[in-house]
Protein backbone atom coordinates (compact mmCIF):
# COMPACT_ATOMS: atom_id res chain seq x y z
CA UNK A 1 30.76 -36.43 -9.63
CA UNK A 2 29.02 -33.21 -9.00
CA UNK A 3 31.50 -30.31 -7.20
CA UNK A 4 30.93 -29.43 -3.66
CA UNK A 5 30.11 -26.22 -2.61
CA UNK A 6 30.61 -25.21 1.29
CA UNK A 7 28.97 -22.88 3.13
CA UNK A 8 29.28 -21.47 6.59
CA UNK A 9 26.52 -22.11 8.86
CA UNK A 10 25.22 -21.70 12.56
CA UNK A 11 23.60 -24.45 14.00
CA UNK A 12 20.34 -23.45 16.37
CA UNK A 13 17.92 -24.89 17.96
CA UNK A 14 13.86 -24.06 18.80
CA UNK A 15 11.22 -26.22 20.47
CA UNK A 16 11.52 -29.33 18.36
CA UNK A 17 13.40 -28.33 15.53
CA UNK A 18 16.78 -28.56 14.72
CA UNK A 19 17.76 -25.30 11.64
CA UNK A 20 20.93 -24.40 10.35
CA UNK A 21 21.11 -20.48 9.55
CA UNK A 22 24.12 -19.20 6.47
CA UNK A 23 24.31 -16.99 3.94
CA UNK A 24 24.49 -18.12 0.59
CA UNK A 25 24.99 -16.18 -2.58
CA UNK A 26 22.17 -15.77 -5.33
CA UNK A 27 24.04 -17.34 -7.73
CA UNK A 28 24.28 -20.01 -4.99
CA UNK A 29 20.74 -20.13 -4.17
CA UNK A 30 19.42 -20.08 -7.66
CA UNK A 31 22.15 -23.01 -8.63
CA UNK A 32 20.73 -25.24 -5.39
CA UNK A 33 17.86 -24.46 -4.38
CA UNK A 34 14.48 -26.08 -6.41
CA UNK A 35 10.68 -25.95 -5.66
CA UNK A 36 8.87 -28.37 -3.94
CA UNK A 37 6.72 -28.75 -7.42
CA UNK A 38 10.10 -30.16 -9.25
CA UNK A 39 10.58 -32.58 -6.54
CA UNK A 40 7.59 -34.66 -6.29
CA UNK A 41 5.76 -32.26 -3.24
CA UNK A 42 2.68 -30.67 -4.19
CA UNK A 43 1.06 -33.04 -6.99
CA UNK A 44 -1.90 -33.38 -4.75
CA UNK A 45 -3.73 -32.70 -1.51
CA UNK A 46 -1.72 -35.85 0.21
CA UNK A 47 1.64 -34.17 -1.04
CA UNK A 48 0.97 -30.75 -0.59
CA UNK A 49 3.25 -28.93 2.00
CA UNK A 50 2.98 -25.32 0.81
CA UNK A 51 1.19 -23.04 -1.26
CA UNK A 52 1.51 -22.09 -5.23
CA UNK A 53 3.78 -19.46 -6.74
CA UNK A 54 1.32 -17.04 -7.85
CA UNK A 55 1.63 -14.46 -9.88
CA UNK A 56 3.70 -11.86 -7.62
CA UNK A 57 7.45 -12.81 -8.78
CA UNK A 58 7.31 -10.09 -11.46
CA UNK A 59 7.08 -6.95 -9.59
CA UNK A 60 9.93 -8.94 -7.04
CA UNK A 61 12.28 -9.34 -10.41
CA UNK A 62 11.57 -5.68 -11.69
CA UNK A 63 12.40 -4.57 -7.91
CA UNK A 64 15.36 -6.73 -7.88
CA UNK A 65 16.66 -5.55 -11.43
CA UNK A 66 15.99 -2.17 -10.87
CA UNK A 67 16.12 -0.77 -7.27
CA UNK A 68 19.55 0.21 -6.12
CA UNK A 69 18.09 -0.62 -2.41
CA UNK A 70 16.94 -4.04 -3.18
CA UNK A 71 16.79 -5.88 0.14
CA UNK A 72 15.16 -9.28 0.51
CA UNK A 73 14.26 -11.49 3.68
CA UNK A 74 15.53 -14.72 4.31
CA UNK A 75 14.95 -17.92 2.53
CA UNK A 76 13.58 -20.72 4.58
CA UNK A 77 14.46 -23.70 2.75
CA UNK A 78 14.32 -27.66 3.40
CA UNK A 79 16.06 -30.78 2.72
CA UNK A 80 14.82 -33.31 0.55
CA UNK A 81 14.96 -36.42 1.90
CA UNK A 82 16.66 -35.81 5.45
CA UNK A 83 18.98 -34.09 7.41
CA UNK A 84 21.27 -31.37 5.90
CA UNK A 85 25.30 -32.30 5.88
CA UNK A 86 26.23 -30.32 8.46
CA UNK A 87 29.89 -30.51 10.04
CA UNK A 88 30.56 -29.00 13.14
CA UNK A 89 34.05 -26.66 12.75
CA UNK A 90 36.16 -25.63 15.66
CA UNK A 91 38.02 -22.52 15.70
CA UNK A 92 41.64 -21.75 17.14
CA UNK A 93 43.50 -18.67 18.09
CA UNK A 94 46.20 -17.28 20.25
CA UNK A 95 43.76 -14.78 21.89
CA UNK A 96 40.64 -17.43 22.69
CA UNK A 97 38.74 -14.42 24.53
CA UNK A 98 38.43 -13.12 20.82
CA UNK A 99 36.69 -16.27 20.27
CA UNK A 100 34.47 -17.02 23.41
CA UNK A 101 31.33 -17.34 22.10
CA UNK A 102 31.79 -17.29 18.48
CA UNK A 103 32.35 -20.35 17.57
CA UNK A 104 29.25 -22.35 19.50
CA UNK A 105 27.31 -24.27 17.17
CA UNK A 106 29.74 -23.16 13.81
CA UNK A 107 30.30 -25.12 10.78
CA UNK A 108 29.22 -25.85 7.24
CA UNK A 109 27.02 -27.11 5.78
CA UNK A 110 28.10 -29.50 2.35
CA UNK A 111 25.67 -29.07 -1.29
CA UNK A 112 27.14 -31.76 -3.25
CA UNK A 113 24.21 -32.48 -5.80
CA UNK A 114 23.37 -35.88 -3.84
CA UNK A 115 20.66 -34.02 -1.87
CA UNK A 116 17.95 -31.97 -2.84
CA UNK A 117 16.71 -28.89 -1.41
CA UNK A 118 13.41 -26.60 -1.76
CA UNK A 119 12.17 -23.74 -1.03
CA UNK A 120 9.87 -23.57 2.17
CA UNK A 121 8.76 -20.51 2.75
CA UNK A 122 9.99 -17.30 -0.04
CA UNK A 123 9.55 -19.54 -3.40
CA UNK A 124 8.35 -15.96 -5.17
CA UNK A 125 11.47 -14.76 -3.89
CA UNK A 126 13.43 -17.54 -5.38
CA UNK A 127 11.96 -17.80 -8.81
CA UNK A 128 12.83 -13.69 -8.95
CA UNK A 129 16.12 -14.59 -7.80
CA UNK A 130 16.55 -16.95 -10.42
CA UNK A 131 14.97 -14.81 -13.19
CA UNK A 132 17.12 -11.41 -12.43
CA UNK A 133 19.72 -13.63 -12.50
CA UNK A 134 19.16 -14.70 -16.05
CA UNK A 135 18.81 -11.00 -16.83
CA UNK A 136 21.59 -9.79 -15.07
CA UNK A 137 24.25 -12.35 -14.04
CA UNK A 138 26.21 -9.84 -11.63
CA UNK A 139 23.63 -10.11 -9.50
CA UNK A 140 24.59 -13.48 -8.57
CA UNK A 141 26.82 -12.14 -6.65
CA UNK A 142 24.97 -10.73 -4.04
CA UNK A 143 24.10 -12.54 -0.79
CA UNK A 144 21.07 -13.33 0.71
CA UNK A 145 20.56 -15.13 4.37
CA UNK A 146 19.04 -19.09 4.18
CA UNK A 147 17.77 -21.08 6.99
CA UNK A 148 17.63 -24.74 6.55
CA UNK A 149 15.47 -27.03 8.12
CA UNK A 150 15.05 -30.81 7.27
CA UNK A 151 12.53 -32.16 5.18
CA UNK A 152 11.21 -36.30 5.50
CA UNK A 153 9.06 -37.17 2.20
CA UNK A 154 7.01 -39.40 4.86
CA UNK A 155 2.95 -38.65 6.10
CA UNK A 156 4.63 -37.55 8.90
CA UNK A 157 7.44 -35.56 7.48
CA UNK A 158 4.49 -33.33 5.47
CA UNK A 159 2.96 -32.99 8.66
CA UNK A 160 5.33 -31.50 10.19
CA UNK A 161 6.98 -29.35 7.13
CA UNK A 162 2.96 -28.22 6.60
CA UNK A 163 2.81 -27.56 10.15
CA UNK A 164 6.19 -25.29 10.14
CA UNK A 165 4.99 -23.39 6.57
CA UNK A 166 1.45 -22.55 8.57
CA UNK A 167 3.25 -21.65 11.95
CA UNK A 168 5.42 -19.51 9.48
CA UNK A 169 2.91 -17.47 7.64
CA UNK A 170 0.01 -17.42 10.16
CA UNK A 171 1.81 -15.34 12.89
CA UNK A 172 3.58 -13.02 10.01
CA UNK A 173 1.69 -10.09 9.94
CA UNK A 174 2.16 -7.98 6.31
CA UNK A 175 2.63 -4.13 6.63
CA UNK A 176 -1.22 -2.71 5.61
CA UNK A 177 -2.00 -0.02 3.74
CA UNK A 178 -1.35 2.80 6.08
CA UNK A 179 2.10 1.24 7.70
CA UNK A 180 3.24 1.32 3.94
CA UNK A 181 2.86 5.07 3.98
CA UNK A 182 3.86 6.00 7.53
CA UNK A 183 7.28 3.68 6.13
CA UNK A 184 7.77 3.42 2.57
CA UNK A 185 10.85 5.31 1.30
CA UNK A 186 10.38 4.25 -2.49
CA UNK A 187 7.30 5.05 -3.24
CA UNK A 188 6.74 8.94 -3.85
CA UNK A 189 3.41 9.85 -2.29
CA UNK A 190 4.01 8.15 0.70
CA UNK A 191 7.33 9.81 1.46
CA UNK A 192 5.60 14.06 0.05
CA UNK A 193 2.98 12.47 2.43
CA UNK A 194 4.56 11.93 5.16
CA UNK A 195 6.47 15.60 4.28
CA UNK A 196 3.23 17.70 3.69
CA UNK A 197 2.35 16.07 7.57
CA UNK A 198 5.97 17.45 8.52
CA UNK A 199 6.15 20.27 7.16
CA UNK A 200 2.70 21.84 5.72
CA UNK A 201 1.68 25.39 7.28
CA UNK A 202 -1.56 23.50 7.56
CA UNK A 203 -1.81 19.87 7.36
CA UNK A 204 0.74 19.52 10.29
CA UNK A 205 -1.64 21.19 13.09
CA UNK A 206 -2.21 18.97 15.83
CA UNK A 207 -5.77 17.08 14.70
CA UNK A 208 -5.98 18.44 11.50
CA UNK A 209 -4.83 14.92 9.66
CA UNK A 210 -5.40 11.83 11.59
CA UNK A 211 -2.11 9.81 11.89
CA UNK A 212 -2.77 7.33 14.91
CA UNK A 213 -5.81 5.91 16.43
CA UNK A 214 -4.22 4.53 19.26
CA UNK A 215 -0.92 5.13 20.98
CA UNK A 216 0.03 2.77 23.78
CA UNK A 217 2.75 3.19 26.66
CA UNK A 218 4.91 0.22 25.73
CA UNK A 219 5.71 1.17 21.80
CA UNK A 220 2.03 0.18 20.59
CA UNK A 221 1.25 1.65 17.72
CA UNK A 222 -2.15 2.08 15.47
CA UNK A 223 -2.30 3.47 12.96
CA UNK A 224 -5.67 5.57 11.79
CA UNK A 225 -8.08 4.16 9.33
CA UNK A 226 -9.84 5.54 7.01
CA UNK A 227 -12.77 7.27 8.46
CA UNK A 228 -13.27 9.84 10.79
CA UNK A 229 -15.86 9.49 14.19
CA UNK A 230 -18.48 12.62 14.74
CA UNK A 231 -16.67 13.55 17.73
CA UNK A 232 -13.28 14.05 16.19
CA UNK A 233 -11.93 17.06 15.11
CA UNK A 234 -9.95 15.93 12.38
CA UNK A 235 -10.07 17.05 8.70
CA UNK A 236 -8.99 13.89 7.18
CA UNK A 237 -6.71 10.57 8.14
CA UNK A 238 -3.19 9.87 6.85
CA UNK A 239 -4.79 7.09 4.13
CA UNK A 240 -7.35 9.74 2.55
CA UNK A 241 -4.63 11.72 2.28
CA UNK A 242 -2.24 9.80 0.43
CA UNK A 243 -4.86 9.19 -1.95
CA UNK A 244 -5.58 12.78 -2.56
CA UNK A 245 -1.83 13.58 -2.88
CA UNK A 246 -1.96 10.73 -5.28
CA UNK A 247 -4.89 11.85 -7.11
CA UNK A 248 -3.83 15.45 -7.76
CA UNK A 249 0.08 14.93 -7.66
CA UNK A 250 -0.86 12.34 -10.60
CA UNK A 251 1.55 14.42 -12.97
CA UNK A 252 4.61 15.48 -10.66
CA UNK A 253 8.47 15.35 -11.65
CA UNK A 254 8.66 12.37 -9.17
CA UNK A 255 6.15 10.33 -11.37
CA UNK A 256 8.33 10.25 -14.77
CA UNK A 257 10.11 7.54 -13.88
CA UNK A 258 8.29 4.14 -13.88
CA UNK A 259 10.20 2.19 -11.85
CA UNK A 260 10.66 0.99 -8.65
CA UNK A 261 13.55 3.31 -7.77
CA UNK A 262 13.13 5.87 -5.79
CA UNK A 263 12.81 9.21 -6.97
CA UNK A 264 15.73 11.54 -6.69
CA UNK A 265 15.97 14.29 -3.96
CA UNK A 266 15.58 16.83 -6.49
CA UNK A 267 12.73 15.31 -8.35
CA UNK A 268 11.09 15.28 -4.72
CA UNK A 269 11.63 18.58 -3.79
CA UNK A 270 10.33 20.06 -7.45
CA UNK A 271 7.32 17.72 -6.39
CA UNK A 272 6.61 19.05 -3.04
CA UNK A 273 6.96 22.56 -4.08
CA UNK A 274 4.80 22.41 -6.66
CA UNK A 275 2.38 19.95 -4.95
CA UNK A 276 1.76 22.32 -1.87
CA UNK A 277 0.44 25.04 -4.13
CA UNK A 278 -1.88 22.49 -5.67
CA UNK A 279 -3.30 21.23 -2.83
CA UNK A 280 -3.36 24.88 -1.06
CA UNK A 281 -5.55 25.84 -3.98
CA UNK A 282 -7.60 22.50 -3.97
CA UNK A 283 -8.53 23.25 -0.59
CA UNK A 284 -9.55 26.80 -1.46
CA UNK A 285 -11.47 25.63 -4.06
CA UNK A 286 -13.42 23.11 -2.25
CA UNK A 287 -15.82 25.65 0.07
CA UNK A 288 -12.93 27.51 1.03
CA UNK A 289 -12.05 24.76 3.35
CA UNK A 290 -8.60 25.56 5.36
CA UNK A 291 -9.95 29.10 6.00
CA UNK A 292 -12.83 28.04 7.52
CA UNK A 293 -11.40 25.08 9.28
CA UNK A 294 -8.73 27.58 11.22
CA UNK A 295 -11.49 29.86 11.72
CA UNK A 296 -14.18 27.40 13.14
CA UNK A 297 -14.23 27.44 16.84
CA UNK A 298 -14.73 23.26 17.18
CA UNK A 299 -13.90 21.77 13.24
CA UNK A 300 -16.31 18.64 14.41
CA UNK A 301 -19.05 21.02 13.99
CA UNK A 302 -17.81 22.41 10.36
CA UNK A 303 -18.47 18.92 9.71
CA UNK A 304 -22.00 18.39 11.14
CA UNK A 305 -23.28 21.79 13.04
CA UNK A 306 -25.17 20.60 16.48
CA UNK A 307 -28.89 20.13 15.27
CA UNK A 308 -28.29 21.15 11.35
CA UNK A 309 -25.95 17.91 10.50
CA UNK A 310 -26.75 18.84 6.83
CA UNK A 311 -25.08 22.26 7.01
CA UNK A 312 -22.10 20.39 7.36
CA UNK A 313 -19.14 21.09 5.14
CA UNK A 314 -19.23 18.46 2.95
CA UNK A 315 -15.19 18.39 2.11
CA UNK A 316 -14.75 17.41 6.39
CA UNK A 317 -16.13 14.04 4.87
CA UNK A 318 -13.01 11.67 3.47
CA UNK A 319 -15.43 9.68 1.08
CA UNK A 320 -16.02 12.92 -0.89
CA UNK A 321 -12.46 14.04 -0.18
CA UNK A 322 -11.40 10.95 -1.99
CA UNK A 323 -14.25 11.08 -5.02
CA UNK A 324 -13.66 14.95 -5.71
CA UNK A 325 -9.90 14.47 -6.17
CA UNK A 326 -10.71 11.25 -8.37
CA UNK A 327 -12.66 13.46 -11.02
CA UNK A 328 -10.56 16.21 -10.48
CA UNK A 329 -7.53 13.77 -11.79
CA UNK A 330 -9.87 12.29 -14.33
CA UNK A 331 -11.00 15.86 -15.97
CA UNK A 332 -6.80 16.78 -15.98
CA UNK A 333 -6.18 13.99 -17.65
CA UNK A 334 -8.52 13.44 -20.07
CA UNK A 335 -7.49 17.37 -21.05
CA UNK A 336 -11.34 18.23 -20.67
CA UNK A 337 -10.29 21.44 -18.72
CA UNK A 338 -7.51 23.44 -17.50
CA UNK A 339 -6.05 23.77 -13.70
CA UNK A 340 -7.99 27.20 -13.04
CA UNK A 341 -10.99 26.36 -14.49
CA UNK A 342 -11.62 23.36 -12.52
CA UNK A 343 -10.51 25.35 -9.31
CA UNK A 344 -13.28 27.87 -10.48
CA UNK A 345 -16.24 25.11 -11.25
CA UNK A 346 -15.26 23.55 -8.00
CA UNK A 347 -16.13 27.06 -6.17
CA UNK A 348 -19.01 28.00 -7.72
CA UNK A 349 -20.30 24.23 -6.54
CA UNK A 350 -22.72 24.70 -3.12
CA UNK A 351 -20.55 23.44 -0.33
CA UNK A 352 -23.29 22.25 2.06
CA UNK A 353 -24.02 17.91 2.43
CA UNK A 354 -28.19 18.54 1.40
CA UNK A 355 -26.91 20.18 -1.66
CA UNK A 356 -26.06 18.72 -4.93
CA UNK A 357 -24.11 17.03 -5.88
CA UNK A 358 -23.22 15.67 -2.24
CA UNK A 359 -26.85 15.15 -1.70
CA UNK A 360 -26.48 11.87 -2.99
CA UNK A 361 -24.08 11.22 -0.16
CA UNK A 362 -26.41 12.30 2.52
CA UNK A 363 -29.65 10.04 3.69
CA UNK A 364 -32.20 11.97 5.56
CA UNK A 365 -33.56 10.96 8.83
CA UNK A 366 -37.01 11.16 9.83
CA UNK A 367 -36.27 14.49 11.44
CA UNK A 368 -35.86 15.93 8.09
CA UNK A 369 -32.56 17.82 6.68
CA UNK A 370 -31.67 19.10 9.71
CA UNK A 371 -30.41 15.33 10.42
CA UNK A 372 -29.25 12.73 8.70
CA UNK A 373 -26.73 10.00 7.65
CA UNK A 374 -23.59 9.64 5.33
CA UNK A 375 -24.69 7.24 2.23
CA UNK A 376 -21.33 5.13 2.32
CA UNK A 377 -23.02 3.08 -0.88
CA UNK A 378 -23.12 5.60 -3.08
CA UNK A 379 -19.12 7.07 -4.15
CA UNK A 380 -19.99 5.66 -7.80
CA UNK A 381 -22.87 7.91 -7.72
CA UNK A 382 -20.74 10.89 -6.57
CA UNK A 383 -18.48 11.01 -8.87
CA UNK A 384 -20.44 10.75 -11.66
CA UNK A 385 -22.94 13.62 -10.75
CA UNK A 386 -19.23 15.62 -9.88
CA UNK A 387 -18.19 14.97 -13.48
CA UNK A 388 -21.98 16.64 -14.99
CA UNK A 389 -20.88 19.80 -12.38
CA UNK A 390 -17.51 20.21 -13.73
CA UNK A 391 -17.13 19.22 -16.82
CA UNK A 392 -19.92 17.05 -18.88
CA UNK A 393 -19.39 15.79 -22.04
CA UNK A 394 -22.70 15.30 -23.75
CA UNK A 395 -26.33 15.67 -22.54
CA UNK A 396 -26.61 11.52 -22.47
CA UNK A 397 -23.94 12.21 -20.00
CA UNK A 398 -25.93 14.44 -17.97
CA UNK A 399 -28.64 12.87 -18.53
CA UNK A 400 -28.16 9.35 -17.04
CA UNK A 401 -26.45 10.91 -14.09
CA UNK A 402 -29.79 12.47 -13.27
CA UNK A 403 -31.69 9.27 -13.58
CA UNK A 404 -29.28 7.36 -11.77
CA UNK A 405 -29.99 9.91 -8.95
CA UNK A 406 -33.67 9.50 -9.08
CA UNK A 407 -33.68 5.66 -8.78
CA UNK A 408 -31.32 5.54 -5.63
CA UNK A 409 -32.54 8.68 -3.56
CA UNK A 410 -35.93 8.48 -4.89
CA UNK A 411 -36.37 12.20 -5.32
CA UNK A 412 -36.04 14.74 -8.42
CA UNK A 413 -32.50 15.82 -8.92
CA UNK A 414 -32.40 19.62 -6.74
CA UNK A 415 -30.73 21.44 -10.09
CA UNK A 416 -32.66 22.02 -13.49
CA UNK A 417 -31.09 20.06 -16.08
CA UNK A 418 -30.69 23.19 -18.17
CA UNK A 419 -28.36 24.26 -15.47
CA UNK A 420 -25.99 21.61 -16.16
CA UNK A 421 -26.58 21.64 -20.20
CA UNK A 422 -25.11 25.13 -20.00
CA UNK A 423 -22.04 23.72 -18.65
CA UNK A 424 -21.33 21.13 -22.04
CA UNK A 425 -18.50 22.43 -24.44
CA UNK A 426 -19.85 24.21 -27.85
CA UNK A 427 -19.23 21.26 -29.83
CA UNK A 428 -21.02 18.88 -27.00
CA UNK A 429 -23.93 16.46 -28.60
């Protein structure tokens, strides 16, 4: 006869379901708890009462294995077949005030082995749980909260388990991209981020980095996406700038280890040292853009001058913020020059939109250069003409970067090939 394990439980009630909310251990859960695969649900369309385990319970097992601040949400999980065994417990003391209140609705609930239960809603979490386990047993004893709901392997019992899962995961709302940086306190870049916004001589002037689009009396919160309007005066948004950090920061203590751990204060603070001199100078670099920024008397117009929109500063644009620190990262990397020299190539590039390379961001209007349009289509295009300015490989290189030019703005390339040619290594082809 299979042992019985107890568990405490609250009993609670919500529109027209009856749950049962305890905490069970993982060892518990991964002992008791199955998927709805293993227990006849989800064969078919007719059976189906939840969706798949993809392919996300890896990085959830790494995070559980590794990350001293592992923290998972609560297991929804049903009962095969019926109602849970729940018994109501009363509790008794000389001092009842202590427990007025704390006792409504307490009791246990009984697994015996005679029923079945199954993950609702968190089966990636489960399977991780049950796979860290294997890898590292002591973590079976750590807790996690369950809520149990019952489960009728009738049409109408999927109906109404589909109709919980859906009610479930339609009004939960994932943090996006920017939330994760404004928040996250594992991963590096969001947290020097959030610091260079703090702390940062320049980046934390009011309007020079666009945190929130929208701030509301009652707690509302948006935050800003990822491009900029003509009328604002803002440099660049929090997103662009996590990339950028990202991009150029590629190489930072806070990057040796792997793992989803968060880096050590130390490691952090060696990063952000050395990252706000790298950035300071990337700036610099790219058309002397904080100096002329603070100097400018409204920054929308550094970005697109009243009647001469082509004047504009080119790095006030967060598309070629983003593609500049991409082959900047790229050249590092791939060891094709040194830190100074691409500061110095970067300066010596013609920091206006009609010139090139950022022509090929920039789509003329009938009025001619003095107005015009950004080419949102054409990053690919960017970076590639950025990499023949900096630091080209070969003439085919060069080359096809030119032609590529020609077929999608329809013009001549504005610099002589030879220009570029001059730029190739000794040993180039």
């Amino acid at each position: 006869m299979p042992s019985k394990t107890f568990v405490p439980a609250f009993e609670a009630k919500v529109g027209n379901w009856t749950y049962y909310s305890c905490l069970m251990s993982y060892a518990q859960v991964a002992r008791e708890i199955n998927f709805a695969h293993e227990l006849g649900g989800n064969r078919d369309l007719g059976t189906m009462i939840q969706r798949g385990v993809g392919d996300r319970t890896e990085k959830i097992t790494e995070y559980l294995l590794t990350n001293e601040n592992r923290f998972l949400g609560a297991l929804i999980i049903a009962v095969w077949g019926g109602d849970p065994k729940y018994h109501s417990v009363s509790m008794d003391a000389d001092d009842q005030a202590v427990l007025q209140g704390l006792d409504r609705n307490f009791g246990v609930l009984t697994f015996d082995g005679t029923q079945q239960f199954f993950a609702l809603d968190g089966q990636h979490r489960l399977k991780a749980i049950k796979e860290a386990i294997k890898q590292n047993p002591e973590l079976g004893r750590e807790d996690i909260n369950v809520i149990v709901v019952p489960h009728f392997d009738t049409e109408e019992g999927r109906r109404r388990t589909r109709r919980l899962f859906t009610n479930i995961n339609r009004n939960a709302k994932s943090t996006n991209l920017q939330e994760n940086i404004a928040l996250d306190e594992d991963d590096s870049f969001a947290i020097l981020t959030r610091r260079l916004l703090d702390e940062d001589d320049f980046l934390k002037r009011e309007k020079v980095v666009l945190v929130f689009s929208k701030v509301g009396q009652d707690g509302e919160l948006v935050l800003a996406q990822r491009s900029i309007t003509a009328s604002s005066p803002a440099w660049s948004t929090i997103g662009v700038l996590y990339d950028v950090v990202k991009e150029i920061g590629y190489d930072l203590p806070c990057t040796s280890d792997q793992s989803n751990q968060r880096a050590t204060d130390d490691l952090l603070d060696q990063s952000y040292e050395l990252l706000t001199v790298r950035l300071r100078e990337f700036l610099d670099a790219c058309g002397n853009l904080r100096q002329r920024y603070l100097a400018s008397v409204s920054p929308k117009d550094l970005r697109a001058p009243k009647g001469r929109d082509g004047a504009g500063h080119p790095f006030m644009r967060p598309a070629i913020q983003v593609q500049v620190a991409r082959v900047v990262r790229h050249i590092l990397e791939q060891e094709l020059l040194e830190w100074p020299e691409v500061l110095k190539r970067l300066s010596a590039l013609d920091w206006k939109m009609t010139s090139a390379p950022f022509s090929s961001m920039w789509i003329e209007t009938p009025e001619g250069k003095s107005k015009g349009k950004m080419a949102s289509g054409n990053n690919q295009l960017l970076y590639d003409l950025l990499q023949v300015h900096l630091a080209p490989r070969s003439k085919a290189q060069i080359t096809r970067a030119l032609r590529a030019y020609a077929d999608v703005m329809k013009t001549k390339y504005p610099v002589p090939v030879e220009e570029l040619f001059a730029l190739l290594p000794v040993d180039a082809d």
